[in-house]
Each structure stands twice: as structure tokens, then as C-alpha cells.
Protein backbone atom coordinates (compact mmCIF):
# COMPACT_ATOMS: atom_id res chain seq x y z
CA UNK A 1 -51.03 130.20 30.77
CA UNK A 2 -54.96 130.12 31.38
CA UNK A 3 -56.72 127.76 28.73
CA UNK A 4 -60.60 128.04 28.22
CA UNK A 5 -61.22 124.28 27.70
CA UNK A 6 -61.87 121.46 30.72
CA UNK A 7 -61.86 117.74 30.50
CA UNK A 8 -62.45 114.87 32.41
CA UNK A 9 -60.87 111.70 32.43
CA UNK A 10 -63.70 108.89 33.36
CA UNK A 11 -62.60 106.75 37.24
CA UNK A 12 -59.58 104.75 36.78
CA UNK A 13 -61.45 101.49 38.21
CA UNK A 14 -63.46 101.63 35.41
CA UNK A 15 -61.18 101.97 32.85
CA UNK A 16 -59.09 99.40 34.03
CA UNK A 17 -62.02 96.87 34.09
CA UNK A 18 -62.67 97.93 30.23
CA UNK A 19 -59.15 97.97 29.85
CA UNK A 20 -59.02 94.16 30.65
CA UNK A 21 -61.76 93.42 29.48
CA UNK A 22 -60.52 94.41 25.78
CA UNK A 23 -57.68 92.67 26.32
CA UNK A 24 -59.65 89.50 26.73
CA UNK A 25 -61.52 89.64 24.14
CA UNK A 26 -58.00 90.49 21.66
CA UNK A 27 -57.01 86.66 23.22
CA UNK A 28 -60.63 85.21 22.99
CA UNK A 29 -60.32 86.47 19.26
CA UNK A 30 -56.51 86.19 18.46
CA UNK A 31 -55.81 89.43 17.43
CA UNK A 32 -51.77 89.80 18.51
CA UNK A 33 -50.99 92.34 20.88
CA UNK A 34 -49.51 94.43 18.08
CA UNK A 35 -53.16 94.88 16.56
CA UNK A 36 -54.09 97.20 19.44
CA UNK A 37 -52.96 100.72 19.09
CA UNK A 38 -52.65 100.69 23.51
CA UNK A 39 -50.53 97.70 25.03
CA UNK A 40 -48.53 96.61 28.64
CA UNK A 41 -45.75 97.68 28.25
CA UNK A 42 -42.70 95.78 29.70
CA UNK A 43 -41.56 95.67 33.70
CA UNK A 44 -44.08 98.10 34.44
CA UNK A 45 -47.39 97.90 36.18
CA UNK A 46 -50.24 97.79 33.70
CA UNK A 47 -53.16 99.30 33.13
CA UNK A 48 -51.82 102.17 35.13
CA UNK A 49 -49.05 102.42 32.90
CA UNK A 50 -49.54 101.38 29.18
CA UNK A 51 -47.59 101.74 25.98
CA UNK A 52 -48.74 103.24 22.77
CA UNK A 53 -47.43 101.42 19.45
CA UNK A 54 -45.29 102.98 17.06
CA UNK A 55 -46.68 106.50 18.93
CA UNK A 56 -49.97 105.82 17.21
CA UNK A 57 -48.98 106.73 13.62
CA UNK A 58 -51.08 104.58 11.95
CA UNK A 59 -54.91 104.57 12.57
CA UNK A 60 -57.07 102.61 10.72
CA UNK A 61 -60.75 103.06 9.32
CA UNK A 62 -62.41 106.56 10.26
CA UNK A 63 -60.53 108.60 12.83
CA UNK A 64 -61.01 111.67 14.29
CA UNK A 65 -59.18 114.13 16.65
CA UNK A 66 -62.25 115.93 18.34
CA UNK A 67 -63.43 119.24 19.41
CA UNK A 68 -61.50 119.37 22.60
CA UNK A 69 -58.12 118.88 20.79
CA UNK A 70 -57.39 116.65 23.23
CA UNK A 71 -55.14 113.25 21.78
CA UNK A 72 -57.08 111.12 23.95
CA UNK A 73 -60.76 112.22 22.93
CA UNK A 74 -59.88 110.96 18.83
CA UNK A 75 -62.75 109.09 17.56
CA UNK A 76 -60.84 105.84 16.50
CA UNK A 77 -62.02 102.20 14.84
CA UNK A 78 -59.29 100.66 17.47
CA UNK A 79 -61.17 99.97 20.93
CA UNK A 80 -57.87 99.71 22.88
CA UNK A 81 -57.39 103.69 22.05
CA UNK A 82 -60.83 104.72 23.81
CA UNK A 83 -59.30 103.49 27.26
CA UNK A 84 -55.49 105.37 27.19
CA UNK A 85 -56.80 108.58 29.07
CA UNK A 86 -57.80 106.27 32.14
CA UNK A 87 -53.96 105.37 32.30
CA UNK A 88 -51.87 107.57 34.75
CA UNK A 89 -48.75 107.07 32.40
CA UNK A 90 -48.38 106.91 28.28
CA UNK A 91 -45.03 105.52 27.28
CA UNK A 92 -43.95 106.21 23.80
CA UNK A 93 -40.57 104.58 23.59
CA UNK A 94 -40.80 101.05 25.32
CA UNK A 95 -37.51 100.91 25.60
CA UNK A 96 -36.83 104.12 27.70
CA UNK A 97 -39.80 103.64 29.62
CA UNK A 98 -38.78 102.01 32.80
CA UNK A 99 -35.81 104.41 33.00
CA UNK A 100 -38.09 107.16 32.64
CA UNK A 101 -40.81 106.05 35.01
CA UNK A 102 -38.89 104.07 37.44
CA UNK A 103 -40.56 100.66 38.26
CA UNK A 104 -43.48 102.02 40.30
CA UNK A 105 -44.45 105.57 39.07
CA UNK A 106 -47.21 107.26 40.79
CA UNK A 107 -48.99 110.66 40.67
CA UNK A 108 -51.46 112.20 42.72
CA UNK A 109 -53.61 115.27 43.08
CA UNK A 110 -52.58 116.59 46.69
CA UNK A 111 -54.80 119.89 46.90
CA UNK A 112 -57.45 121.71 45.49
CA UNK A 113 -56.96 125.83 45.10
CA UNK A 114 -59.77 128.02 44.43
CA UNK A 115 -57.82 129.60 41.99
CA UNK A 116 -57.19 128.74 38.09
CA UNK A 117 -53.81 129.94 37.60
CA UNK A 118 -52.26 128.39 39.63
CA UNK A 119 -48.54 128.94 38.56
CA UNK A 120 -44.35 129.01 39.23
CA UNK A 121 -43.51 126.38 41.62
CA UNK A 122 -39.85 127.09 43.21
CA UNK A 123 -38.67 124.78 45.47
CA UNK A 124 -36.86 126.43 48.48
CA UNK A 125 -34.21 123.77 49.61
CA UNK A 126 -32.64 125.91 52.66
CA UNK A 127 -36.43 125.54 54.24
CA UNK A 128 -38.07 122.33 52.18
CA UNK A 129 -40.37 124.20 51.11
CA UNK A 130 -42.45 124.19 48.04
CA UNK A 131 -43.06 128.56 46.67
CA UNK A 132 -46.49 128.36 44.22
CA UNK A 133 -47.65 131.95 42.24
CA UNK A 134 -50.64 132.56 40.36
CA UNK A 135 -52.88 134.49 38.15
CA UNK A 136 -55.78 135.85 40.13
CA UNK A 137 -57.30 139.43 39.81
CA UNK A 138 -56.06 141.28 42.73
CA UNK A 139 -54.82 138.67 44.51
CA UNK A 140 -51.51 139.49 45.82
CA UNK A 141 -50.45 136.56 48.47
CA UNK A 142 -48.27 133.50 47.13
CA UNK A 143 -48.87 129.79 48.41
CA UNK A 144 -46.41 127.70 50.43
CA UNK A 145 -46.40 123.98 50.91
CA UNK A 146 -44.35 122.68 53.99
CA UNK A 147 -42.33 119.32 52.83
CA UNK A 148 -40.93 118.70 56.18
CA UNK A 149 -43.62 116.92 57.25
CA UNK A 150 -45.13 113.15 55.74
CA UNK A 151 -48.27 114.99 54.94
CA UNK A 152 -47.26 118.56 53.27
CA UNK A 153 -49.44 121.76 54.46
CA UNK A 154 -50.47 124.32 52.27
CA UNK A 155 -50.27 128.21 53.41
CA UNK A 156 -50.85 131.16 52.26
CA UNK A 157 -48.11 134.24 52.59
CA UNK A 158 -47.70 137.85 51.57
CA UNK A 159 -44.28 139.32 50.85
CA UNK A 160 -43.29 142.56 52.16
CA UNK A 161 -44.15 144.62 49.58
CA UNK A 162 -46.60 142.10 47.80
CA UNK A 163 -45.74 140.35 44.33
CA UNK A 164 -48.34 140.71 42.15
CA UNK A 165 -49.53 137.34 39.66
CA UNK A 166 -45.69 135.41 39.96
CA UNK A 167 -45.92 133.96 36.92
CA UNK A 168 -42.42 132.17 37.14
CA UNK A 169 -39.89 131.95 40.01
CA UNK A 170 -36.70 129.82 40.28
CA UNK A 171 -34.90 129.89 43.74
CA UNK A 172 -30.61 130.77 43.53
CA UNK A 173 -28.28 130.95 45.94
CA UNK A 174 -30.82 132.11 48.68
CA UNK A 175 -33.20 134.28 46.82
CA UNK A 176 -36.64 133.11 45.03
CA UNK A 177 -36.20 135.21 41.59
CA UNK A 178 -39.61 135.95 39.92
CA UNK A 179 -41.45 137.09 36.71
CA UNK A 180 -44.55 138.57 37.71
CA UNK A 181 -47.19 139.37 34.88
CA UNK A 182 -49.33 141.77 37.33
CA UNK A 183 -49.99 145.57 36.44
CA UNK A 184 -52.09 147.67 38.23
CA UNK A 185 -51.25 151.16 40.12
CA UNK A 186 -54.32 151.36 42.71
CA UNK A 187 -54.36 147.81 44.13
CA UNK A 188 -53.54 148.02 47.61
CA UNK A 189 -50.00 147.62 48.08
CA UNK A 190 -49.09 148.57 44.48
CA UNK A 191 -48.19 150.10 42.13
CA UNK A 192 -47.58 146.73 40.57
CA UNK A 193 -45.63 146.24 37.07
CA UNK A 194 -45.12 143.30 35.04
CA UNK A 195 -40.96 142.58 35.73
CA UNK A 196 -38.59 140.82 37.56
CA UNK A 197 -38.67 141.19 41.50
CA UNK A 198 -36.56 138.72 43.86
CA UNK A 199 -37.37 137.54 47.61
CA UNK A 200 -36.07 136.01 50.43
CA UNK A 201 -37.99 133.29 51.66
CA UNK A 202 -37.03 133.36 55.14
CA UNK A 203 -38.11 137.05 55.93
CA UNK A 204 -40.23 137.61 53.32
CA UNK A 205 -38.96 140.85 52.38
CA UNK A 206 -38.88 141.33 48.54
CA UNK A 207 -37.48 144.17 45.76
CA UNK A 208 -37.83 144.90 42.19
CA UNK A 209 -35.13 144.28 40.15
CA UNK A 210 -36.32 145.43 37.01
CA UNK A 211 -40.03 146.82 35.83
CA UNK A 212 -39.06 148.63 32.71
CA UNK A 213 -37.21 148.37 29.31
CA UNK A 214 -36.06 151.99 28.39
CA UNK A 215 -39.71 153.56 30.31
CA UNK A 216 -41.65 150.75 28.43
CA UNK A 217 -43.78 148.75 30.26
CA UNK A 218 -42.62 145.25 30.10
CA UNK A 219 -46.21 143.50 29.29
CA UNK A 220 -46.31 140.73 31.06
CA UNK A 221 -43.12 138.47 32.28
CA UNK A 222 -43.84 135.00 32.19
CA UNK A 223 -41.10 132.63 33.27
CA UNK A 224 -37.76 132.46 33.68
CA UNK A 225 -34.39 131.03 34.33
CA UNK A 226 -31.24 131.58 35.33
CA UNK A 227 -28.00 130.74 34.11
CA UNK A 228 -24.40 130.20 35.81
CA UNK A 229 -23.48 133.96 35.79
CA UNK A 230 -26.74 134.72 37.47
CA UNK A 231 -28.35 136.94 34.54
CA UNK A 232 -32.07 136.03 34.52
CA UNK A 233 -33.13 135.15 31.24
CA UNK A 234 -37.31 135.86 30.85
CA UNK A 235 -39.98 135.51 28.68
CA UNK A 236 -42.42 138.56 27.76
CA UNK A 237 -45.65 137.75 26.01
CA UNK A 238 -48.24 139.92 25.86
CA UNK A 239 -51.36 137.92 27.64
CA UNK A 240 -51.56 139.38 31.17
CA UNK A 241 -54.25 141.47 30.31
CA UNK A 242 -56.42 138.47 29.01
CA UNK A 243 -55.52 136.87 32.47
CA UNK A 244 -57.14 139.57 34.00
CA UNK A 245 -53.71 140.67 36.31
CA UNK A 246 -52.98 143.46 34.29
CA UNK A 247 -54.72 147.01 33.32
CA UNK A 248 -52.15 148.28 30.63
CA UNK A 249 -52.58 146.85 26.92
CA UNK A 250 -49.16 145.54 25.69
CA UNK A 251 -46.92 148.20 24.44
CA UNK A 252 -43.80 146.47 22.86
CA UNK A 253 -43.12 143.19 21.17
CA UNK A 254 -43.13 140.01 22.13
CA UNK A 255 -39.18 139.08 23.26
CA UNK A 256 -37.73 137.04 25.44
CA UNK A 257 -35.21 138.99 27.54
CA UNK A 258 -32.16 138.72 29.66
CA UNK A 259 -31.10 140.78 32.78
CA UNK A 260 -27.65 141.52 34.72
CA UNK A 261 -28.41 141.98 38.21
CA UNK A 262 -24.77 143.49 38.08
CA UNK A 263 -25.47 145.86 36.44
CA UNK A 264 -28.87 146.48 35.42
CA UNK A 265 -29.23 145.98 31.88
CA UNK A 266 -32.03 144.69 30.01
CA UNK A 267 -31.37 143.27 26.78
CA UNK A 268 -33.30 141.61 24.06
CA UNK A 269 -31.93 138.18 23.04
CA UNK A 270 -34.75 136.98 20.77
CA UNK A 271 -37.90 138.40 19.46
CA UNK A 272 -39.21 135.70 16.95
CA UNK A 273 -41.42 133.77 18.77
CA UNK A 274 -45.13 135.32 18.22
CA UNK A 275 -46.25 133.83 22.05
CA UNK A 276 -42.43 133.19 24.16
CA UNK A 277 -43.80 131.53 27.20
CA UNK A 278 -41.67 128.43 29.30
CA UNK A 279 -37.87 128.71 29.58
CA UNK A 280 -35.23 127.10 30.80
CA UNK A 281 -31.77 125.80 30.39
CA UNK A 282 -29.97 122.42 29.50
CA UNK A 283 -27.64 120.83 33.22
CA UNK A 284 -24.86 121.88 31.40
CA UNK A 285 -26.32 125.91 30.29
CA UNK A 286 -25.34 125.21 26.73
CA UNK A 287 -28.96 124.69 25.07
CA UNK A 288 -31.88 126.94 26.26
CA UNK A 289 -35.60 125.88 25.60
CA UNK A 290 -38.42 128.29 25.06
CA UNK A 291 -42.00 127.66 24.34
CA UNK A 292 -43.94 129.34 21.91
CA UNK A 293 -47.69 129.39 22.89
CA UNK A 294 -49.39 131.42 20.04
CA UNK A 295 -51.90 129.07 20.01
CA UNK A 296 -53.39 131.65 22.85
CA UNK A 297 -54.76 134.87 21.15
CA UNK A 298 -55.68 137.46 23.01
CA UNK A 299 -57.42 141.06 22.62
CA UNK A 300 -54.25 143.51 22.56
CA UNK A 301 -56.34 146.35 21.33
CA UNK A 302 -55.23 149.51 24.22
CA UNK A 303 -58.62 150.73 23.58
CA UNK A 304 -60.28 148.40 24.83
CA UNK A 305 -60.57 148.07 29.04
CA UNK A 306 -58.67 145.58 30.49
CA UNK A 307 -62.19 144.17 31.57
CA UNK A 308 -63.85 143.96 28.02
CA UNK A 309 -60.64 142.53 26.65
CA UNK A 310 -61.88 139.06 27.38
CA UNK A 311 -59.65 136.12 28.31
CA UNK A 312 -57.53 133.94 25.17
CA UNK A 313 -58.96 132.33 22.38
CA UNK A 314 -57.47 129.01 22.10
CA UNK A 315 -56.75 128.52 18.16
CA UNK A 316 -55.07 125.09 17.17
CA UNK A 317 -53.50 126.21 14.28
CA UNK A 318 -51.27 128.73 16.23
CA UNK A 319 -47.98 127.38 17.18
CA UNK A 320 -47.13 125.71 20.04
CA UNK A 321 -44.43 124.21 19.58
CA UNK A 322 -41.09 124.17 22.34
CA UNK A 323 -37.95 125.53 20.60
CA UNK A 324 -34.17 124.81 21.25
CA UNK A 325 -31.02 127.47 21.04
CA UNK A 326 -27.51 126.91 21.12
CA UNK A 327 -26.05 129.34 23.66
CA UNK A 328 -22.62 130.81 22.68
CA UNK A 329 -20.00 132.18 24.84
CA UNK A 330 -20.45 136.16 24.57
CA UNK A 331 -24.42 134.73 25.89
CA UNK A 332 -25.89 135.20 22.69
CA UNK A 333 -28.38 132.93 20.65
CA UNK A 334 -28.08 130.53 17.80
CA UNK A 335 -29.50 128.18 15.78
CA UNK A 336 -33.03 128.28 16.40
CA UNK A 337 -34.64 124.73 15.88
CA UNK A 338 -38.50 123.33 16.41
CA UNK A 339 -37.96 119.98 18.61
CA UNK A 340 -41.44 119.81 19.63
CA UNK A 341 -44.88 120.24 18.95
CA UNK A 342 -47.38 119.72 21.84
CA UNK A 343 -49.81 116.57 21.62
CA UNK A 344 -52.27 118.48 23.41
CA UNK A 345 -52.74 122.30 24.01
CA UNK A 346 -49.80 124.14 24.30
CA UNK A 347 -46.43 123.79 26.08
CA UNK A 348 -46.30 125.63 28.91
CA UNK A 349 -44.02 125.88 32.14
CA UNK A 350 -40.63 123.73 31.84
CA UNK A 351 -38.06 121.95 33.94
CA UNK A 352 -34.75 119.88 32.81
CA UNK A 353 -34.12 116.63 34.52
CA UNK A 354 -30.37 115.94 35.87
CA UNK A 355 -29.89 113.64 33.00
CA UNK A 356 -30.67 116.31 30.63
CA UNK A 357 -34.40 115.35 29.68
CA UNK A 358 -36.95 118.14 29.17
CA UNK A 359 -40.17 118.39 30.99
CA UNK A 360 -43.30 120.25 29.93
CA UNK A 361 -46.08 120.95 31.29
CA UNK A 362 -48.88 120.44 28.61
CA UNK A 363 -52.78 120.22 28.54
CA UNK A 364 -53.85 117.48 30.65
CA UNK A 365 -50.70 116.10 31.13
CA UNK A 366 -46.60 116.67 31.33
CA UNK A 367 -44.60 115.52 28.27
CA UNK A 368 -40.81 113.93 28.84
CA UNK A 369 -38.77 114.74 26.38
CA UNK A 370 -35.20 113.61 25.24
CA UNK A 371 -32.87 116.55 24.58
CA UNK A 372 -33.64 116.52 20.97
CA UNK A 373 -37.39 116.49 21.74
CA UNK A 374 -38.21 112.42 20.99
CA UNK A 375 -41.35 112.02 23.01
CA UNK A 376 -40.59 109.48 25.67
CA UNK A 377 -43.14 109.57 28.45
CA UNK A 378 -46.84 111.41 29.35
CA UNK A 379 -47.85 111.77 33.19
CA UNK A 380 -51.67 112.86 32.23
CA UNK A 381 -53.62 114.62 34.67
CA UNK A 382 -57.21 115.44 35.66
CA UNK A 383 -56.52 119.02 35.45
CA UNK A 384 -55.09 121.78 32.89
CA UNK A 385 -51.22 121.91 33.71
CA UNK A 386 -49.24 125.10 34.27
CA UNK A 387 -45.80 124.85 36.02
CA UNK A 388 -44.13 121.98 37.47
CA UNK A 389 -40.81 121.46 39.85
CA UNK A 390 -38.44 119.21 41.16
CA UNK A 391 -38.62 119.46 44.99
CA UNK A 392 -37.12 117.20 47.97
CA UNK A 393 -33.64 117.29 49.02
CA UNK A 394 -32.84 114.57 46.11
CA UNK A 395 -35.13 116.67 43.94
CA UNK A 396 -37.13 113.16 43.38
CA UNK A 397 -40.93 114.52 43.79
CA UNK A 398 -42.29 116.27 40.60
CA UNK A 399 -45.01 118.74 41.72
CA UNK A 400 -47.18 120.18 38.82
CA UNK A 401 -49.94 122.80 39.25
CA UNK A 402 -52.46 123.99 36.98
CA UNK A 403 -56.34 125.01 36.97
CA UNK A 404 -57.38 124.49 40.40
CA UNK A 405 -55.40 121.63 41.32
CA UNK A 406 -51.55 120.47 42.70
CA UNK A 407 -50.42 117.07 42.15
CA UNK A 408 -47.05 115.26 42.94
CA UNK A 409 -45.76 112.33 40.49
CA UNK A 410 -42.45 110.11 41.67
CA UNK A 411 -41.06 109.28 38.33
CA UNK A 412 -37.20 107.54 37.57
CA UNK A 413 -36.39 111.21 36.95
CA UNK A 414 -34.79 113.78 39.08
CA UNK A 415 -34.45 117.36 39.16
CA UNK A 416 -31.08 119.12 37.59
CA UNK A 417 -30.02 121.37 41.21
CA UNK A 418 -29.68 125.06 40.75
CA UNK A 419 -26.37 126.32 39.55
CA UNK A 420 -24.49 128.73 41.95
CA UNK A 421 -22.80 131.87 40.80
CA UNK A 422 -20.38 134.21 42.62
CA UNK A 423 -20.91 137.50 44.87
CA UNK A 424 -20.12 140.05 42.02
CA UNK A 425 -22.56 138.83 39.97
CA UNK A 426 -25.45 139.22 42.96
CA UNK A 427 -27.23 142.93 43.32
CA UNK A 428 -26.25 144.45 46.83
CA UNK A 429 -24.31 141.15 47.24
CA UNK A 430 -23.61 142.33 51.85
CA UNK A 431 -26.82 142.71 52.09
CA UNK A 432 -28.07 139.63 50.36
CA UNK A 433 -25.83 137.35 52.32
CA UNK A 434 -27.21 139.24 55.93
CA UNK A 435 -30.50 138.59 54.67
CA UNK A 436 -29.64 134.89 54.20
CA UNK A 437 -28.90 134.13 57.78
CA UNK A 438 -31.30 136.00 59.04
CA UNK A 439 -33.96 134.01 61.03
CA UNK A 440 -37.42 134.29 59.87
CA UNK A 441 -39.61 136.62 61.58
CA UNK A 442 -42.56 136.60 63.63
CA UNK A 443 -44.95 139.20 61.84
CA UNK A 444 -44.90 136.92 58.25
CA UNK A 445 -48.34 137.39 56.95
CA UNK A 446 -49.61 133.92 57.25
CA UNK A 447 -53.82 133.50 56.44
């Protein structure tokens, strides 16, 4: 999701120096390490990693959060606070820190995109290759990063037809599903609806699998995931117009949605979240996560143009807060519970570790979460954050994209690897499987 806000973090070479500097000066003076709201934490390298105490529940004097609602701009008495956003990593539980991090954690921006929605990273493990959407006005082509190589490359590529603003994609069992969020019926190639369309990545050749919901317009799929049956759960909010990918006004609720490929059915599994956005499942399929971002308000009036509807309002009062469901047997939903509230804009794309932890991309940053939502870890960023993914054959680099930027982070944490699902369950399952081992072609649209 697009945010209207942008923030800087100062160089980290001078924030260390202040860093140390303060640090000094709480020995010089004997205040105790426990004085200062940012410490070292233990076994890991410091000031690039640092701990916050007791999560920073307690400030003292004056405080203030500031008008970029970002946790590291708060006006605070405690000097040691004013330095955290020049740390690559926040740690938040000490004692889970290390395992989350692993002993040398690093993250780094590896290109810039002239483009600021950058969005749904699926990592292709049959080629090593790294799938990346976005949310440009008329642009149709997706991005491509080649990780067989020390140095990754970065392509462009144009399915046959075109996908229109991939807002989401997850890669199963040779395909790259996707959620696209792009409407418009005279852009070359088109028409284009918001739905759910599927690729192969080796030819390039690419089908809808579902565009409507009983003739309405689905407004504008977001992201998805898929569970062990292969039914491809997505999220519908209604912003795709305020992105600018989309020329119809919304025309139904807000739901988040779930589709057979079997047999074609769309059906409605929840439609109480105001703003459903990031979703995905628990390893084991039993807990599914979705964001709601209604801390994004957008102009959903159909008579006014897609043009004067104007991009969202960012409104911090809105929710935006991630939400976990118990998933029963028969595939329906159940106990609905808040686990977490985002420190810093809104949650937006998510990812499950193997070890069950949940990842979201957030702000300036990605939050790591324990399956009940305890805040463990922050990689912060220099850029807004959209989508991330697990990619490598061990599914041990975390790439994250967002406003104009890609950056990978090697954390302790690796990805949970798709789960599989039998032939019946797969649309035109002979055809599918030639398309598999078919070798990729030489007329791929490549600029």
C-alpha cells in the first residue's frame, strides 16, 4: 500500500559516533546502562544492532511522538532514544534476539526503481529467481531479479497477456499465483480487472483465474496466499483507485476472499476488517494472519474520476492493526483476535518464518513477530516498506521492497517453503504440468 509520508534516517557513521559518544558520557557520569532507554544488547554487534529497554514503556519528562508518526522521530528527555533510527536492527526481547538476528545480521538496499509501489515479491525456486509487481499507472511489465549469480540483475518482463499492478503473488507447485489491483479496459493489452490471474515463469504465458464475484467487479485484490488444498485465499480492499491502477470506483465491500481453482468458486470468508490488506498462513495452515490497514482512507465516491480521486489520506487513528484466525476443518474462520498493532504506519505485506514467526512489512522498517504477536525484532529501513520474501534455495535472504527501493537483510530466520497440493486440486491440471517442463522461450519480452 502507497503511503504519502517520507523519512530519512541521518548516515549511520554519524550516528554511531553520537551513539558512542553518549555512551561515554553515561560512564563519565555513572548513570547505569539501565538509565538509557537504547542499550548493546548481548552477543551482538553494537551500534548496528541495539536493544530497547523494557520496549520503551516508560519515558520520562516531556515526550512526544511527532508529526511523522514515526516511533523513532518522538521528542524524548532520554538522549540515547534520539540515536535508535541510525541502528540497522531494534531488538525488543534481549533474550530472543540473537536467535532472531543470527550473530551477524545485515541489510542492504540493492536497487533503486523508479517506481513507488513497488510490490509482491515471489520467489521462483525452479529458476532462482526473485518475481517483483507494482503499482504504477499503466505500467504493465513485472521485474525479475536473477539470484544465480553473486551480484543479482534486475530485468524487466511482460507476460503474455500482461498483468496489470500485481499487487501480491506467491509461487506453487510451478505457477506464480497473483492478485492484481489493476482496472482499466483501453490500456493496451487490456481489458484489465482487479482478480486473481496465475503464470508460468518459464514461458511467460499467463490466464485469469477469476475477475468477478457474481458480475461484480472485485475492487482491487491485494495479496494473497495459498493453503495446502491449493484454494487461494485474497484480500479485497477498496484502494486501487487511490493508487491510480484502477478506473472503476469500488462497488462491493471490503472482504477477504477465498477461491477453488477446482472449481471456480468465489466465496466470502470474512468481511469485518474496514481495510483487509497482508495475508498469509501459519507452517502448519492452522492460523491465518490478515492486516487491517484502515489507517489509509481513500476517495470511494464513483462520481468522482479516477484522476480527481486523489491518492490515501494517512489517518493514525484508523486501525492498523495485524489480526489472527483459527482455521477450522470445513476452511472456515474463527476466533478473530488483534495480536498486533503497528509501531509505525501500517502493516502491510506478510511472510511466516519456518519456525512459525510472523513478518511484516511496516513503515520504515519490518516487524518480527512471535506467533502470538510479542514484538521481537525491527530491521528499519531507509525507505517505506511494501512486500517482503524469503528467497535462496535455503530461503535464508529476506528481500523487502517498498517506495523506490529493494533491499536484502540475512537474519537467523528462514523462510517457511511453499506447501504442495495434488493434481485435482490444480485448474487444467495436463496442461499445467506440459507447461512446467516446457523450456523457456526465445521471444520473452525482456527491456
Amino acid at each position: 500500500m502507497r503511503s504519502l509520508m517520507s523519512h530519512h534516517r541521518t548516515a549511520m557513521n554519524s550516528g554511531s559516533t553520537l551513539l558512542h559518544i553518549l555512551v561515554l558520557l553515561a560512564q563519565i557520569t555513572g548513570l547505569s546502562t539501565a538509565s538509557q532507554l537504547v542499550n548493546q544488547c548481548s552477543h551482538l554487534q553494537f551500534p548496528n544492532v541495539v536493544c530497547l529497554d523494557r520496549y520503551g514503556s516508560s519515558m520520562s519528562g516531556v515526550f512526544h511522538r511527532g508529526p511523522l508518526d514515526v516511533y523513532g522521530s518522538t521528542t524524548v528527555a532520554n538522549q540515547s532514544f534520539s540515536v535508535m533510527m541510525n541502528a540497522s536492527f531494534i531488538v525488543f526481547d534481549d533474550s530472543k534476539g540473537r536467535a532472531v538476528l543470527g550473530s551477524q545480521p545485515t541489510v542492504q538496499n540493492m536497487f533503486t526503481i523508479d517506481n513507488e509501489g513497488v510490490e509482491a515479491p515471489a520467489y521462483d525456486p525452479d529458476t532462482n529467481q526473485l518475481w517483483i509487481g507494482g503499482l504504477e499507472t499503466d505500467d504493465t511489465s513485472q521485474y525479475v531479479v536473477n539470484l544465480n549469480q553473486a551480484n543479482p540483475k534486475i530485468e524487466t518482463r511482460t507476460l503474455k497477456p500482461p498483468i496489470y499492478a500485481a499487487n501480491g503473488m506467491r509461487y506453487r507447485n510451478g505457477r506464480v499465483w497473483v492478485s492484481a489491483a489493476g482496472g482499466n479496459d483501453t490500456l493496451a493489452g487490456g481489458p484489465y480487472h482487479p482478480g486473481i490471474y496465475s503464470f508460468d515463469p518459464k514461458t511467460g504465458e499467463s490466464r485469469v483465474e477469476a475477475n468477478n464475484y457474481y458480475g461484480w467487479f472485485i475492487n482491487s485484490a491485494n495479496d494473497l496466499d495459498i493453503d495446502a488444498s491449493g484454494r487461494v485465499w485474497f484480500t479485497d480492499p477498496l484502494y486501487s483507485r487511490n493508487a491510480g491502477v484502477n478506473v472503476n470506483a469500488p462497488v462491493i465491500q471490503a472482504s477477504v476472499y477465498r477461491y477453488d481453482p477446482s472449481s471456480g468458486e468465489i466465496r466470502v470468508v470474512d468481511d469485518t476488517l474496514e481495510f483487509p490488506n497482508g495475508i498469509t498462513f501459519s507452517p502448519d495452515g492452522k492460523t491465518l494472519y490478515v492486516s487491517n490497514t484502515a489507517a489509509g482512507v481513500g476517495n470511494t465516491d464513483p462520481n468522482v474520476s479516477w484522476q480527481e480521486a486523489g491518492p490515501l489520506t494517512y489517518v493514525p487513528i484508523g486501525k492498523r492493526t495485524i489480526y489472527a484466525f483459527d482455521v477450522e476443518s470445513d476452511g472456515s474462520l474463527r476466533n478473530r483476535r488483534p495480536i498486533y498493532t503497528s509501531m509505525d504506519y501500517v502493516p502491510d505485506g506478510m511472510r511466516v518464518a519456518s519456525n512459525g514467526y510472523l513478518l511484516t512489512a511496516a513503515g520504515h522498517g519490518v516487524d518480527i513477530l512471535d506467533p502470538t504477536g510479542v514484538h521481537l525484532a525491527r530491521i528499519q529501513l531507509n525507505f517505506i516498506a511494501a512486500n517482503l520474501e524469503f528467497a535462496g534455495p535455503d530461503r535464508d535472504e529476506l528481500w523487502i521492497v517498498g517506495h523506490g527501493q529493494i533491499a536484502r537483510a540475512r537474519i537467523g530466520l528462514t523462510g517457511a517453503k511453499p506447501r504442495t497440493y495434488g493434481a485435482k486440486h490444480r485448474r487444467h491440471s495436463h496442461a499445467h504440468m506440459h507447461a512446467i517442463h516446457s523450456p523457456r522461450p526465445q521471444e520473452w519480452d525482456v527491456v
